[in-house]
N, C-alpha and C. Protein backbone atom coordinates (compact mmCIF):
# COMPACT_ATOMS: atom_id res chain seq x y z
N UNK A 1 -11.46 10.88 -41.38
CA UNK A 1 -12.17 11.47 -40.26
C UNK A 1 -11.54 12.83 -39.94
N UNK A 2 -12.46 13.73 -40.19
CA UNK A 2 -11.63 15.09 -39.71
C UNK A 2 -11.45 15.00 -38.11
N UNK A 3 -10.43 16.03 -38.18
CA UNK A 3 -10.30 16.52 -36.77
C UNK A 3 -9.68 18.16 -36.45
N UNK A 4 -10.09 17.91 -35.03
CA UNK A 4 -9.20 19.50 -35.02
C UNK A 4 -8.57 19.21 -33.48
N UNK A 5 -7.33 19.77 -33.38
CA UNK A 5 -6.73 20.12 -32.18
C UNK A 5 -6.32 21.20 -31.52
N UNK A 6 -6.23 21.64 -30.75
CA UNK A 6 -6.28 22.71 -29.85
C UNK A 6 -5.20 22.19 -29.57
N UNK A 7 -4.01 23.57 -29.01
CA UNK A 7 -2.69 23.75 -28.61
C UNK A 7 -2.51 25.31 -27.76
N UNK A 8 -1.86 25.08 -27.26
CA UNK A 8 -0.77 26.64 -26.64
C UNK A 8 -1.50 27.03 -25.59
N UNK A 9 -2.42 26.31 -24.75
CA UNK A 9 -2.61 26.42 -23.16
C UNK A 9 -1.52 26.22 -22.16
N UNK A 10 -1.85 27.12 -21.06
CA UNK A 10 -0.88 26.91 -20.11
C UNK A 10 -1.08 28.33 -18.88
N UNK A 11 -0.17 27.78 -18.04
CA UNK A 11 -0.17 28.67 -16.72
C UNK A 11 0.28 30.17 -16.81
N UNK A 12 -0.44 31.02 -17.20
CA UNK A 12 0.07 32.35 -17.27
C UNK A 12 -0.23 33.49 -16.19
N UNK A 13 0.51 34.95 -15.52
CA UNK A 13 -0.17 35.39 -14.68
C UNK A 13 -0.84 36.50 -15.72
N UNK A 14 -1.39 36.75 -14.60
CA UNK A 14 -2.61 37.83 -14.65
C UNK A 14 -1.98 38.93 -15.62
N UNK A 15 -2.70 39.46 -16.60
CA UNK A 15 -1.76 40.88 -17.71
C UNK A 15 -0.84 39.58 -18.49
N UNK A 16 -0.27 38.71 -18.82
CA UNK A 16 0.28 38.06 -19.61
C UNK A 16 -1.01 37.63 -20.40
N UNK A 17 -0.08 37.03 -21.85
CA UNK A 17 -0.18 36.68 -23.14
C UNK A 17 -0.30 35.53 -23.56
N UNK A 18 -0.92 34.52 -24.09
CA UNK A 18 -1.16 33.29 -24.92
C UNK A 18 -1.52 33.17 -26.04
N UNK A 19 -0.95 32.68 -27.19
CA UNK A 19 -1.89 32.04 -28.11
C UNK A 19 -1.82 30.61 -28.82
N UNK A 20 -3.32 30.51 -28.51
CA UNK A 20 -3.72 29.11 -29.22
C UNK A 20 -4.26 29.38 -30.42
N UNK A 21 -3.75 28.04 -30.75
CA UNK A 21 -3.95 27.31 -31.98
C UNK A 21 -4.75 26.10 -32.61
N UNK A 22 -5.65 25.68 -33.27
CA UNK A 22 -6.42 25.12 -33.56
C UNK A 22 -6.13 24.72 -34.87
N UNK A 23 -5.22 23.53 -34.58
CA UNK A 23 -5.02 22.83 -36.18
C UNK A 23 -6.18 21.42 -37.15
N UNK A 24 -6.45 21.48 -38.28
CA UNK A 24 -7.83 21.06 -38.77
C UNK A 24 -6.51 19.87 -39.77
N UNK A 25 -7.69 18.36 -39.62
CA UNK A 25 -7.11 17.99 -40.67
C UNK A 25 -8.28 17.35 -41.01
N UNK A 26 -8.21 16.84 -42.10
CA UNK A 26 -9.48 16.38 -42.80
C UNK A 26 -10.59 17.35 -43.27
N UNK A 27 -10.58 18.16 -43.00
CA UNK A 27 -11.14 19.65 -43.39
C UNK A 27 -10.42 21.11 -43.56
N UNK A 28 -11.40 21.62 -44.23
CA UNK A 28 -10.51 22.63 -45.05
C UNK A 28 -11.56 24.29 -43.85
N UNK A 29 -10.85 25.16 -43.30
CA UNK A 29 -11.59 26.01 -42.89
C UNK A 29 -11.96 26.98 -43.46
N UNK A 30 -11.58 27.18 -44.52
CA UNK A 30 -12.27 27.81 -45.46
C UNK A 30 -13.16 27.66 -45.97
N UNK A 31 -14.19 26.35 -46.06
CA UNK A 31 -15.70 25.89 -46.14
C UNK A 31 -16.37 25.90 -44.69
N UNK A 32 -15.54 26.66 -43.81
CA UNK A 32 -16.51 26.74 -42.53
C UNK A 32 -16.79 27.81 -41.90
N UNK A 33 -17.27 28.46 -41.07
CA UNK A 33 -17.38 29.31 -39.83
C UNK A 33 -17.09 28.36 -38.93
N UNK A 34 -15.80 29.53 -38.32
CA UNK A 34 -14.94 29.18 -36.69
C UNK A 34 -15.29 29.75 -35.96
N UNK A 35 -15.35 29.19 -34.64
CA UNK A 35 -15.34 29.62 -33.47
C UNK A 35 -13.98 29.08 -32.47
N UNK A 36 -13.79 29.98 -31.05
CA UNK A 36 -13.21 29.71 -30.09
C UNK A 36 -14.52 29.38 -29.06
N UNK A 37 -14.66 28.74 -28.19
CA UNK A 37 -15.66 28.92 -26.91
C UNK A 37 -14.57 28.56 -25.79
N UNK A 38 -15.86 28.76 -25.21
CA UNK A 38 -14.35 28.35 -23.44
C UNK A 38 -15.58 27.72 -22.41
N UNK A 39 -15.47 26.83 -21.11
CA UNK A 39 -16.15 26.15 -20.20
C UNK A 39 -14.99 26.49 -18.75
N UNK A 40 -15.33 27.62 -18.10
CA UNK A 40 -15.07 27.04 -16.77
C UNK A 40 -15.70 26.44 -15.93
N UNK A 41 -15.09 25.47 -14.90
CA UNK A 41 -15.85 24.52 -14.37
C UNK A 41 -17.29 25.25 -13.34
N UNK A 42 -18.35 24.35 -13.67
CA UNK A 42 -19.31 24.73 -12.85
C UNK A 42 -20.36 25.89 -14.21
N UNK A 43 -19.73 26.17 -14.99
CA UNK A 43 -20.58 27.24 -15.94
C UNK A 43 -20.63 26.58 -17.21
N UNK A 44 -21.55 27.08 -18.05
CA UNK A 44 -21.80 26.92 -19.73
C UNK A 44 -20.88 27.12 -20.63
N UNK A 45 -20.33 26.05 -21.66
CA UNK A 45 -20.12 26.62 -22.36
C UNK A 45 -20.11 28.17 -23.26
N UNK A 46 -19.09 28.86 -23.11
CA UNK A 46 -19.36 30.67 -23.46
C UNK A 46 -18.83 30.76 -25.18
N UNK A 47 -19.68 31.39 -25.65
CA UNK A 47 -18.56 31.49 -27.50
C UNK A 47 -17.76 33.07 -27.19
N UNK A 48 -17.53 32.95 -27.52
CA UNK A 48 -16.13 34.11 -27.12
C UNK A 48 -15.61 35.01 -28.27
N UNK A 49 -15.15 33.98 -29.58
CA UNK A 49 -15.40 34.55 -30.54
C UNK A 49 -15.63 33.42 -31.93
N UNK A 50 -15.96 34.41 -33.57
CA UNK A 50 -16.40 33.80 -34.16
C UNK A 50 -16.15 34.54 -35.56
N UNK A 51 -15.98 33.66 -36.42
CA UNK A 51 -15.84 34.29 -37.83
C UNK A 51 -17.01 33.29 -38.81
N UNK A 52 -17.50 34.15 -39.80
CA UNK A 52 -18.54 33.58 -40.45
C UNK A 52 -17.95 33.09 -41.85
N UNK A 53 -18.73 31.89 -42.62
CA UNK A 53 -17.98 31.31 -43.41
C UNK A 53 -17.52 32.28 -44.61
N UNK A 54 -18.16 33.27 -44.67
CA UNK A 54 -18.07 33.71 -45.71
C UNK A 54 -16.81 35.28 -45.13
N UNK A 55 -16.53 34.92 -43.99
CA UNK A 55 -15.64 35.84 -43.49
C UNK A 55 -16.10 37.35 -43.51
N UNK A 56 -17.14 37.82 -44.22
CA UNK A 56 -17.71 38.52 -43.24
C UNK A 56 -18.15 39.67 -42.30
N UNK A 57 -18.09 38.43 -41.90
CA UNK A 57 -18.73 38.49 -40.06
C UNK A 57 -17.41 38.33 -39.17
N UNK A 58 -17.38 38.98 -37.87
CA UNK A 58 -16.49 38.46 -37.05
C UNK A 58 -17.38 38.85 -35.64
N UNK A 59 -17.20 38.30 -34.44
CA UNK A 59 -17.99 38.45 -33.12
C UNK A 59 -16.68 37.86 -32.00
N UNK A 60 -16.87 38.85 -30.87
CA UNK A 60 -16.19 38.36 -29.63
C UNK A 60 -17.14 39.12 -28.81
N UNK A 61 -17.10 38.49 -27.67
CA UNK A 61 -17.89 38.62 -26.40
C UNK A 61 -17.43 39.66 -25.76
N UNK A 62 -18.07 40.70 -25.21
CA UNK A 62 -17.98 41.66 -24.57
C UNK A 62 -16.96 41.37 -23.79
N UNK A 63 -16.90 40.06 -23.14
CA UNK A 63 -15.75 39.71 -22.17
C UNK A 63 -14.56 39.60 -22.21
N UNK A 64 -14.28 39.83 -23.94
CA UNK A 64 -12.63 39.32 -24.05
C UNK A 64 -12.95 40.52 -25.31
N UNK A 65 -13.84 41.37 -25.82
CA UNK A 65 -13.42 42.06 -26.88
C UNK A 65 -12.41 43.23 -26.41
N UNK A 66 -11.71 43.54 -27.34
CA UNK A 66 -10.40 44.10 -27.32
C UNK A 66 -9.20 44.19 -26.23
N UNK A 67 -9.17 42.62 -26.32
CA UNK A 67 -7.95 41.55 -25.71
C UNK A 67 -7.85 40.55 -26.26
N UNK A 68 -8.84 39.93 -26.75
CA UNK A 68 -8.93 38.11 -28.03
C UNK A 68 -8.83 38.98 -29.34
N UNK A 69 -7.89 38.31 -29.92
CA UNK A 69 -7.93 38.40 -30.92
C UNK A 69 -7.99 37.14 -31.99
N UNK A 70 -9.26 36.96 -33.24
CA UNK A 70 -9.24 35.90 -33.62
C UNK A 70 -8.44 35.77 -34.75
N UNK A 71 -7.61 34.35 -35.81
CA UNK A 71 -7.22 34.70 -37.45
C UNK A 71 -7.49 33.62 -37.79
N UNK A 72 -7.44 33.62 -38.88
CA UNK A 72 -7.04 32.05 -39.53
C UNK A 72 -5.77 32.02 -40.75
N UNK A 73 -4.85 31.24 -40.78
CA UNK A 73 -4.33 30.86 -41.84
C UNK A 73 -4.10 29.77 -42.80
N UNK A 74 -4.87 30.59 -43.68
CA UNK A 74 -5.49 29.50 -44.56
C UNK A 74 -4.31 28.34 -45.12
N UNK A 75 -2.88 29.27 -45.53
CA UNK A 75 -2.13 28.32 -45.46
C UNK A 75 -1.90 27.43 -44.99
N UNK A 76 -2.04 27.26 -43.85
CA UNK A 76 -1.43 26.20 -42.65
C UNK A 76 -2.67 25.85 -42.03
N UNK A 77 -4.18 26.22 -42.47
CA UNK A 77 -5.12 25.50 -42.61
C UNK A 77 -5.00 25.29 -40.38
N UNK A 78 -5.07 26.41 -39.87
CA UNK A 78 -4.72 26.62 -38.37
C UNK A 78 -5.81 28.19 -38.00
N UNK A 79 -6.42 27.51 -36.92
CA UNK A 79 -7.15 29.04 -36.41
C UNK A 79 -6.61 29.50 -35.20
N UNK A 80 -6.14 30.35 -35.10
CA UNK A 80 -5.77 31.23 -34.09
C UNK A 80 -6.66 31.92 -33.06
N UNK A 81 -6.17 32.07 -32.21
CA UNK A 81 -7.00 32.95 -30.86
C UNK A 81 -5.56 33.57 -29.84
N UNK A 82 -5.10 34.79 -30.29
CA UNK A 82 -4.37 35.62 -28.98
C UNK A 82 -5.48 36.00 -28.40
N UNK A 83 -4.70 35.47 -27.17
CA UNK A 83 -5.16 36.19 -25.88
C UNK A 83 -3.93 36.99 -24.97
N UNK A 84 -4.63 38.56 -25.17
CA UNK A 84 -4.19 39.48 -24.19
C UNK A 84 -4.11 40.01 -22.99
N UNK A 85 -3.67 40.46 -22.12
CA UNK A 85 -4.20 41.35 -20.77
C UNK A 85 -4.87 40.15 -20.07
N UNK A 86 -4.72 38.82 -19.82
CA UNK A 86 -5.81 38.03 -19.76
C UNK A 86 -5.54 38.12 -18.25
N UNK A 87 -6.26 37.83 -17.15
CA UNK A 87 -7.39 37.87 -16.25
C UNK A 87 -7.60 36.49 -15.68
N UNK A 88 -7.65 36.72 -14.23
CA UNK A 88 -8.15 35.17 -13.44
C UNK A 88 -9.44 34.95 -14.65
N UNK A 89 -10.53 35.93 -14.37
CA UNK A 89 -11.51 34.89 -15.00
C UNK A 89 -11.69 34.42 -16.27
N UNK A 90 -10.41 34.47 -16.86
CA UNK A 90 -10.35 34.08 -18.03
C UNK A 90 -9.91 32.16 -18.05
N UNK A 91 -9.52 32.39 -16.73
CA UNK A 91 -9.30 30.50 -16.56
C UNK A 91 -10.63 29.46 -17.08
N UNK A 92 -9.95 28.97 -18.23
CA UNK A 92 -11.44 27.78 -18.66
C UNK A 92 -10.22 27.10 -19.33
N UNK A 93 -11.33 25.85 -19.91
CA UNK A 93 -11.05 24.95 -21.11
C UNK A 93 -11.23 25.68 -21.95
N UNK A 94 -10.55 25.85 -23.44
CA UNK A 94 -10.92 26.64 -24.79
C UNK A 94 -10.58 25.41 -25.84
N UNK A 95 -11.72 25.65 -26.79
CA UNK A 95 -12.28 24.21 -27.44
C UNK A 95 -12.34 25.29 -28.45
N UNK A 96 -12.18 25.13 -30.06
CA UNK A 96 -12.41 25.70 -31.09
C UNK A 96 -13.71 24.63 -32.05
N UNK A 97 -14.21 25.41 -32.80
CA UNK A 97 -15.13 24.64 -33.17
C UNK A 97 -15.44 24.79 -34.86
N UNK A 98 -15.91 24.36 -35.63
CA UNK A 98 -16.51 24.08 -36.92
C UNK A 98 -17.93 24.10 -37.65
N UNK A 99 -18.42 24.78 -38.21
CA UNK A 99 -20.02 24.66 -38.40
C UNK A 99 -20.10 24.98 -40.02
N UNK A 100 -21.05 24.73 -40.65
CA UNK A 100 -21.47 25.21 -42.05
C UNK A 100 -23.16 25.13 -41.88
N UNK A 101 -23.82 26.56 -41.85
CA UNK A 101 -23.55 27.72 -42.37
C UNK A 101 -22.44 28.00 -40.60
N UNK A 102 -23.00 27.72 -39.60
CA UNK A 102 -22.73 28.01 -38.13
C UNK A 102 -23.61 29.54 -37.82
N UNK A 103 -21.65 30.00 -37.54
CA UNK A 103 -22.20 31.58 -36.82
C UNK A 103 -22.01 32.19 -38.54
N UNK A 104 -23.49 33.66 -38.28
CA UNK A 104 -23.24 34.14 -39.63
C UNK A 104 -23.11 35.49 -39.11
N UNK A 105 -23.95 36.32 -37.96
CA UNK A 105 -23.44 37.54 -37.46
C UNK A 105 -24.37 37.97 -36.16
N UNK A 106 -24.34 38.71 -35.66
CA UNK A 106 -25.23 38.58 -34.44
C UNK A 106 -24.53 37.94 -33.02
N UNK A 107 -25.54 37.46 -32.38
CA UNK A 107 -25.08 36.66 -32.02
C UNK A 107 -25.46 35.02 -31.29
N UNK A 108 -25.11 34.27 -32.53
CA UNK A 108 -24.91 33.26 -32.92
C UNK A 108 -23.82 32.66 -32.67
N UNK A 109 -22.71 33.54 -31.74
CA UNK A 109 -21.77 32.33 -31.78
C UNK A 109 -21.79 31.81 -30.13
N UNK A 110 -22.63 30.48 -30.42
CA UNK A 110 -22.94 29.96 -29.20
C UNK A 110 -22.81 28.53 -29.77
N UNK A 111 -22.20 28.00 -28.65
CA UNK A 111 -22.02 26.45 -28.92
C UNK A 111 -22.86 25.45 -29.16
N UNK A 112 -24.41 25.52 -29.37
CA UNK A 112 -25.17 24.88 -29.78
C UNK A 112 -25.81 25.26 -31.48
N UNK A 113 -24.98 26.22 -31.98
CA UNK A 113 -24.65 26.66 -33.50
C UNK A 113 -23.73 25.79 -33.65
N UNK A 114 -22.84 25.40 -33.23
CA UNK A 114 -21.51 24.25 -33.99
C UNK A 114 -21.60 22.85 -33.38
N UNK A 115 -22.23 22.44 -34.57
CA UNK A 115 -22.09 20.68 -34.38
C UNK A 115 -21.45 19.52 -35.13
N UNK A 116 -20.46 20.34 -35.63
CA UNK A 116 -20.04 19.57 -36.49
C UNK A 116 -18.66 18.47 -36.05
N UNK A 117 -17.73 19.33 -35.95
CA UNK A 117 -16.27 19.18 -35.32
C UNK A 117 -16.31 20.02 -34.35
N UNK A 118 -16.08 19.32 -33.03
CA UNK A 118 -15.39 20.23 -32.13
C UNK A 118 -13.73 19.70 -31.53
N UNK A 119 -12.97 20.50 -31.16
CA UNK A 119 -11.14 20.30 -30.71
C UNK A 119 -11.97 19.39 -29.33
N UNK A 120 -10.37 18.92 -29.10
CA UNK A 120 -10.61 18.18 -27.45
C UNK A 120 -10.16 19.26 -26.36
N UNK A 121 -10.17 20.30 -26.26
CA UNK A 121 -9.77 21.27 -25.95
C UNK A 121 -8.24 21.74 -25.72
N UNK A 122 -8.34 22.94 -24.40
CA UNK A 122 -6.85 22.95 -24.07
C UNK A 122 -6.63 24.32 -23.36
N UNK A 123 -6.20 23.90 -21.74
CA UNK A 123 -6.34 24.78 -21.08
C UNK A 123 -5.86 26.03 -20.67
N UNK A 124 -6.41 26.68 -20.12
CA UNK A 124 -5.49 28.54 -19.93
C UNK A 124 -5.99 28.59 -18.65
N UNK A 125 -5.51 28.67 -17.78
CA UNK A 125 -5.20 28.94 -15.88
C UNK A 125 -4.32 30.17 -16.21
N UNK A 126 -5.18 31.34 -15.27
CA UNK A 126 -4.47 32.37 -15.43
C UNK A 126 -4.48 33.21 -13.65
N UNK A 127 -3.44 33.40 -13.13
CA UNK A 127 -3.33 32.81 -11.45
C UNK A 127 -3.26 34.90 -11.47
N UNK A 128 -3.70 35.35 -10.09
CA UNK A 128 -3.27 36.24 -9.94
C UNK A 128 -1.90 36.43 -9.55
């Protein structure tokens, strides 16, 4: 049974730094397009960012572009998401996700494109 987990949430202030991690087992991410999305309470699921299987493609949301940064290493078979400069409203759940074909460019990276595997998430509270 594959899975994926989400790691490296936590209480940061406002202008501080995080990054999570999204470790895969039972699957290989290199047969997929990744995503990060995020849910704060009361709102939609948001895709935030996204790499296409064929790598590509890459997409982040106006809201976090040039402060998220996405990677993957294939070695360690782990997807990454720094987050920079981050911001009260950056407080959500962040859930990474799995799709084949998924997101390919555009924008497609929305959480009803990935149904395959999704993480159990893992949170970022970011306090002024």
């Amino acid at each position: 049974q594959a899975q994926l987990v989400e790691s490296g949430g936590g209480l940061v202030q406002a202008g501080g730094s995080l990054r999570l991690s999204c470790t895969a087992s039972g699957l290989i991410f290199d047969e997929y397009s990744v995503g990060w999305f995020r849910q704060a309470p009361g709102k939609e699921r948001e895709g935030i960012s996204c790499i296409s299987h064929d790598r590509d493609s890459t997409y982040y949301a106006d809201s976090v572009k040039g402060r998220f940064t996405i990677s993957i290493d294939d070695a360690k078979n782990t997807l990454y998401l720094r987050l920079n400069s981050l911001k009260p409203e950056d407080t959500a759940t962040y859930y990474c996700a799995v799709e084949f074909p998924g997101y390919r460019n555009g924008d497609e990276c929305q959480s009803n494109v990935f149904n395959r595997y999704w993480g159990q998430g893992t949170q970022v509270t970011v306090s002024s």
